[in-house]
N, C-alpha and C. Protein backbone atom coordinates (compact mmCIF):
# COMPACT_ATOMS: atom_id res chain seq x y z
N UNK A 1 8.65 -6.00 21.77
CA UNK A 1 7.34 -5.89 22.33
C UNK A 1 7.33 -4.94 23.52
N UNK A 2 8.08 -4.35 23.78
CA UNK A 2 8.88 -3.07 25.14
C UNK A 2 7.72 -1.97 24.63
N UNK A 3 6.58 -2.15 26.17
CA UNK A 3 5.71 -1.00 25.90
C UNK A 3 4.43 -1.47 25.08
N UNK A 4 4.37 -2.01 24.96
CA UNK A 4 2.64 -3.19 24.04
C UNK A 4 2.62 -3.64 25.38
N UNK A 5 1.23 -3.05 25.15
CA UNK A 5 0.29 -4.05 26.20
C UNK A 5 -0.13 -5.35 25.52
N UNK A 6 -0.41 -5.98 27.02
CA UNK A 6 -0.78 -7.77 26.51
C UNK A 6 -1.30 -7.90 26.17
N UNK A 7 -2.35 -7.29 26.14
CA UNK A 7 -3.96 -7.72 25.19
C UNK A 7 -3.84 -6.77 24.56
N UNK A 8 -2.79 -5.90 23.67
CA UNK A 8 -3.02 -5.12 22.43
C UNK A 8 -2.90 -6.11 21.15
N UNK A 9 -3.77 -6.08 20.25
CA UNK A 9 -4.35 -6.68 18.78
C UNK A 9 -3.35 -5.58 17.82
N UNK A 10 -3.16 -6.34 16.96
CA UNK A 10 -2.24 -5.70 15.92
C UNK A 10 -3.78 -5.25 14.87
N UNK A 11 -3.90 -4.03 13.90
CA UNK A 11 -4.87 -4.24 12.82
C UNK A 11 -5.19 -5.45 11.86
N UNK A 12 -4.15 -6.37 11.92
CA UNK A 12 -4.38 -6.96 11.02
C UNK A 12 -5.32 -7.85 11.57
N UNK A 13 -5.54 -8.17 12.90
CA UNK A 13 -6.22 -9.36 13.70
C UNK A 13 -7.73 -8.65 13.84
N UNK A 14 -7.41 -7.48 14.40
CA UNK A 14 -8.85 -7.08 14.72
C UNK A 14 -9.70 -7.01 13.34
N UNK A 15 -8.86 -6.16 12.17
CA UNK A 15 -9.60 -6.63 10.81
C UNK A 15 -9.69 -8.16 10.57
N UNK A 16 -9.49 -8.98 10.69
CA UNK A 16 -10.04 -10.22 10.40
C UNK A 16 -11.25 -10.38 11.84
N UNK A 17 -10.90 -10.11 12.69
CA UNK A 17 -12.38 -10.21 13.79
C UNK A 17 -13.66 -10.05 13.30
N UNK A 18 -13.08 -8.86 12.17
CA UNK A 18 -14.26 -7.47 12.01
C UNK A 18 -14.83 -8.37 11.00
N UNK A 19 -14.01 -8.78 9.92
CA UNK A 19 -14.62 -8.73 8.90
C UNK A 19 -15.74 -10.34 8.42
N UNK A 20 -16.91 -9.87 8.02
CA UNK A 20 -17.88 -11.17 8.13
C UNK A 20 -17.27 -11.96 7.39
N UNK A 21 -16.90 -11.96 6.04
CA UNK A 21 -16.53 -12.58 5.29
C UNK A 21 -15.49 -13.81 6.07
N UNK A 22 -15.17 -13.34 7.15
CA UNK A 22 -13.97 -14.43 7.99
C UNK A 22 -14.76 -15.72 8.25
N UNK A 23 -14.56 -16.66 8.46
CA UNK A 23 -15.09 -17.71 8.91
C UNK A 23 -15.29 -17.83 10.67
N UNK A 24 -16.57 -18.34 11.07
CA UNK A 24 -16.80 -18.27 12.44
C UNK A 24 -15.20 -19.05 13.27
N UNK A 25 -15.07 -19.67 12.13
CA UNK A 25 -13.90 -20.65 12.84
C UNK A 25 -12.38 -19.92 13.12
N UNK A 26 -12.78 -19.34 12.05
CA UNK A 26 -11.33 -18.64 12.24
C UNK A 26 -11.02 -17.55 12.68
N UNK A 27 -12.27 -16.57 12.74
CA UNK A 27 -12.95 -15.89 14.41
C UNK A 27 -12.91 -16.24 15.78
N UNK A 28 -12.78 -17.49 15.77
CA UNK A 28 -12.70 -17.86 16.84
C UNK A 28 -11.65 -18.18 17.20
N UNK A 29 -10.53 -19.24 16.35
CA UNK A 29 -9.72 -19.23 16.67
C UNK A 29 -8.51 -18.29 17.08
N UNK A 30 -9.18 -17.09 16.63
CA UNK A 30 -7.68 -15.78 16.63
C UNK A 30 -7.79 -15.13 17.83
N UNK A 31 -9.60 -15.23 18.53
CA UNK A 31 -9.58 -14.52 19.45
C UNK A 31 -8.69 -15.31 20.40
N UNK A 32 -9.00 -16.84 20.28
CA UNK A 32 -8.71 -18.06 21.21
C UNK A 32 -7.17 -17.13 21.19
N UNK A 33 -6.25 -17.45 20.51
CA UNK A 33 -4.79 -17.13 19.95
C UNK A 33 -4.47 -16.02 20.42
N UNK A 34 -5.51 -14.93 20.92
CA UNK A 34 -5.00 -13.33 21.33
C UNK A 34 -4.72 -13.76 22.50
N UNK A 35 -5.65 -14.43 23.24
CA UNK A 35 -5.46 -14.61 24.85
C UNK A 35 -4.34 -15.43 25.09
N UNK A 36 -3.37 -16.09 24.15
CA UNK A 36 -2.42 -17.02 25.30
C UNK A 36 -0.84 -16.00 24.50
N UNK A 37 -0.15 -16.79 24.79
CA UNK A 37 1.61 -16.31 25.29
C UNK A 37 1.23 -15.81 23.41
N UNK A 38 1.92 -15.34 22.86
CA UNK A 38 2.31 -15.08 21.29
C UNK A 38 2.84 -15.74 20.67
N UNK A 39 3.67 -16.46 21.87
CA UNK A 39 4.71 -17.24 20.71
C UNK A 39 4.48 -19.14 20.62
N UNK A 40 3.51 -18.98 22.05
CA UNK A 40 3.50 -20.49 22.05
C UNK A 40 1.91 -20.66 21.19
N UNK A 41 0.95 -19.57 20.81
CA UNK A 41 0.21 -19.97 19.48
C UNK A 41 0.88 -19.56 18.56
N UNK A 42 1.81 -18.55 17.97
CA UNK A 42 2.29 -19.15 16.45
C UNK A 42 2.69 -20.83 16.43
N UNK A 43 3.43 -20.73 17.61
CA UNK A 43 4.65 -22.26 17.47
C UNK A 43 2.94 -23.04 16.55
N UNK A 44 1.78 -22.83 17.76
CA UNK A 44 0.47 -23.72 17.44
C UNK A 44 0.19 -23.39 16.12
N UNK A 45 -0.13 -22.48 15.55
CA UNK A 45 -0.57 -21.85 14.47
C UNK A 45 0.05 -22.54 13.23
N UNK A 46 1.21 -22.93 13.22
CA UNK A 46 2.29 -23.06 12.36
C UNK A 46 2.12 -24.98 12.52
N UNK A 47 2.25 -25.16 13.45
CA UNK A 47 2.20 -26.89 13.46
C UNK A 47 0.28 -27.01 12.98
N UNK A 48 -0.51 -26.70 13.14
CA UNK A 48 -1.89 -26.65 13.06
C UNK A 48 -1.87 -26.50 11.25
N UNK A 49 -1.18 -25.25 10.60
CA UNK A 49 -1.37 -24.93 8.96
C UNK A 49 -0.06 -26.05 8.45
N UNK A 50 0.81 -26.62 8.96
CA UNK A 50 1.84 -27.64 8.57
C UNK A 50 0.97 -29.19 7.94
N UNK A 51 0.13 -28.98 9.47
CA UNK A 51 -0.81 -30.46 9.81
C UNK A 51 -2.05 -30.39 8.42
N UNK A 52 -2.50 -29.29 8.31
CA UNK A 52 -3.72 -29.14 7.42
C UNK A 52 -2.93 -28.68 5.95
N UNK A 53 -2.54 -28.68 5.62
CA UNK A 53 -1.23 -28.70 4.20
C UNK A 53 -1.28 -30.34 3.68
N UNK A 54 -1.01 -30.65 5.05
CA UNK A 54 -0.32 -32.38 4.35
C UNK A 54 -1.82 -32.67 4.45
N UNK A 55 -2.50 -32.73 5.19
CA UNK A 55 -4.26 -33.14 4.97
C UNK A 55 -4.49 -33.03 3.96
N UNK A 56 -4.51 -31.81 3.10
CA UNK A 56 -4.69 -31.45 1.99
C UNK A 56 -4.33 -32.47 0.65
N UNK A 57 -2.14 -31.98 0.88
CA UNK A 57 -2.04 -32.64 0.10
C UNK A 57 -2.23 -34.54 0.05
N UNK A 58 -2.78 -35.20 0.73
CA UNK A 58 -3.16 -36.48 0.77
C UNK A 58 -4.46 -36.55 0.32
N UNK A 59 -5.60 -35.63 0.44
CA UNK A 59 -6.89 -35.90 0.29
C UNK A 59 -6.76 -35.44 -1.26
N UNK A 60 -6.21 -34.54 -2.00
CA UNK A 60 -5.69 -34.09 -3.50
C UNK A 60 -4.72 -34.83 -4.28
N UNK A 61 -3.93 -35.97 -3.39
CA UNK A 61 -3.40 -37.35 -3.50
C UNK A 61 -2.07 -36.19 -4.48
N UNK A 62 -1.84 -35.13 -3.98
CA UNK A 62 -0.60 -34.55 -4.51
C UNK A 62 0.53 -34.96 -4.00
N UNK A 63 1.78 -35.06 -5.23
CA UNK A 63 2.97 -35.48 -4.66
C UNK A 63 4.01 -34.67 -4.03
N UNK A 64 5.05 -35.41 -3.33
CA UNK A 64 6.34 -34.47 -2.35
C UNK A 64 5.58 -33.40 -2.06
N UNK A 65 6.90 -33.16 -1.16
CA UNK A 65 6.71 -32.18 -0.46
C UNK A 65 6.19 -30.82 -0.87
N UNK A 66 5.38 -30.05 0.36
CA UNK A 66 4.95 -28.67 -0.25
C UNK A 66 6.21 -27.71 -0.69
């Protein structure tokens, strides 16, 4: 990261900002995610899509593990 500024957005983020088709939620959440450390929202990002997986698979009453 030597030389990136802190508040530089990779394309892939700002295209999901951009694009309507994104969900307000998940617009929101990325901007939320630009502003803190990088690594302590993936760590979030990753426990958050872990947490909503198993939601999933319980409400689809699917078995073992993903």
């Amino acid at each position: 990261m030597t030389g990136t500024p802190i508040n530089a957005t990779s394309a892939a983020a700002e295209q999901q900002l951009a694009d309507p088709e994104s969900s307000s939620w998940l617009r929101s959440a990325l901007q939320s995610a630009l502003e803190r450390d990088p690594v302590d929202a993936l760590n979030d990002a990753l426990v958050l899509a872990a947490t909503l997986e198993a939601h999933l698979r319980s409400v689809m009453e699917l078995d073992g593990p993903p």
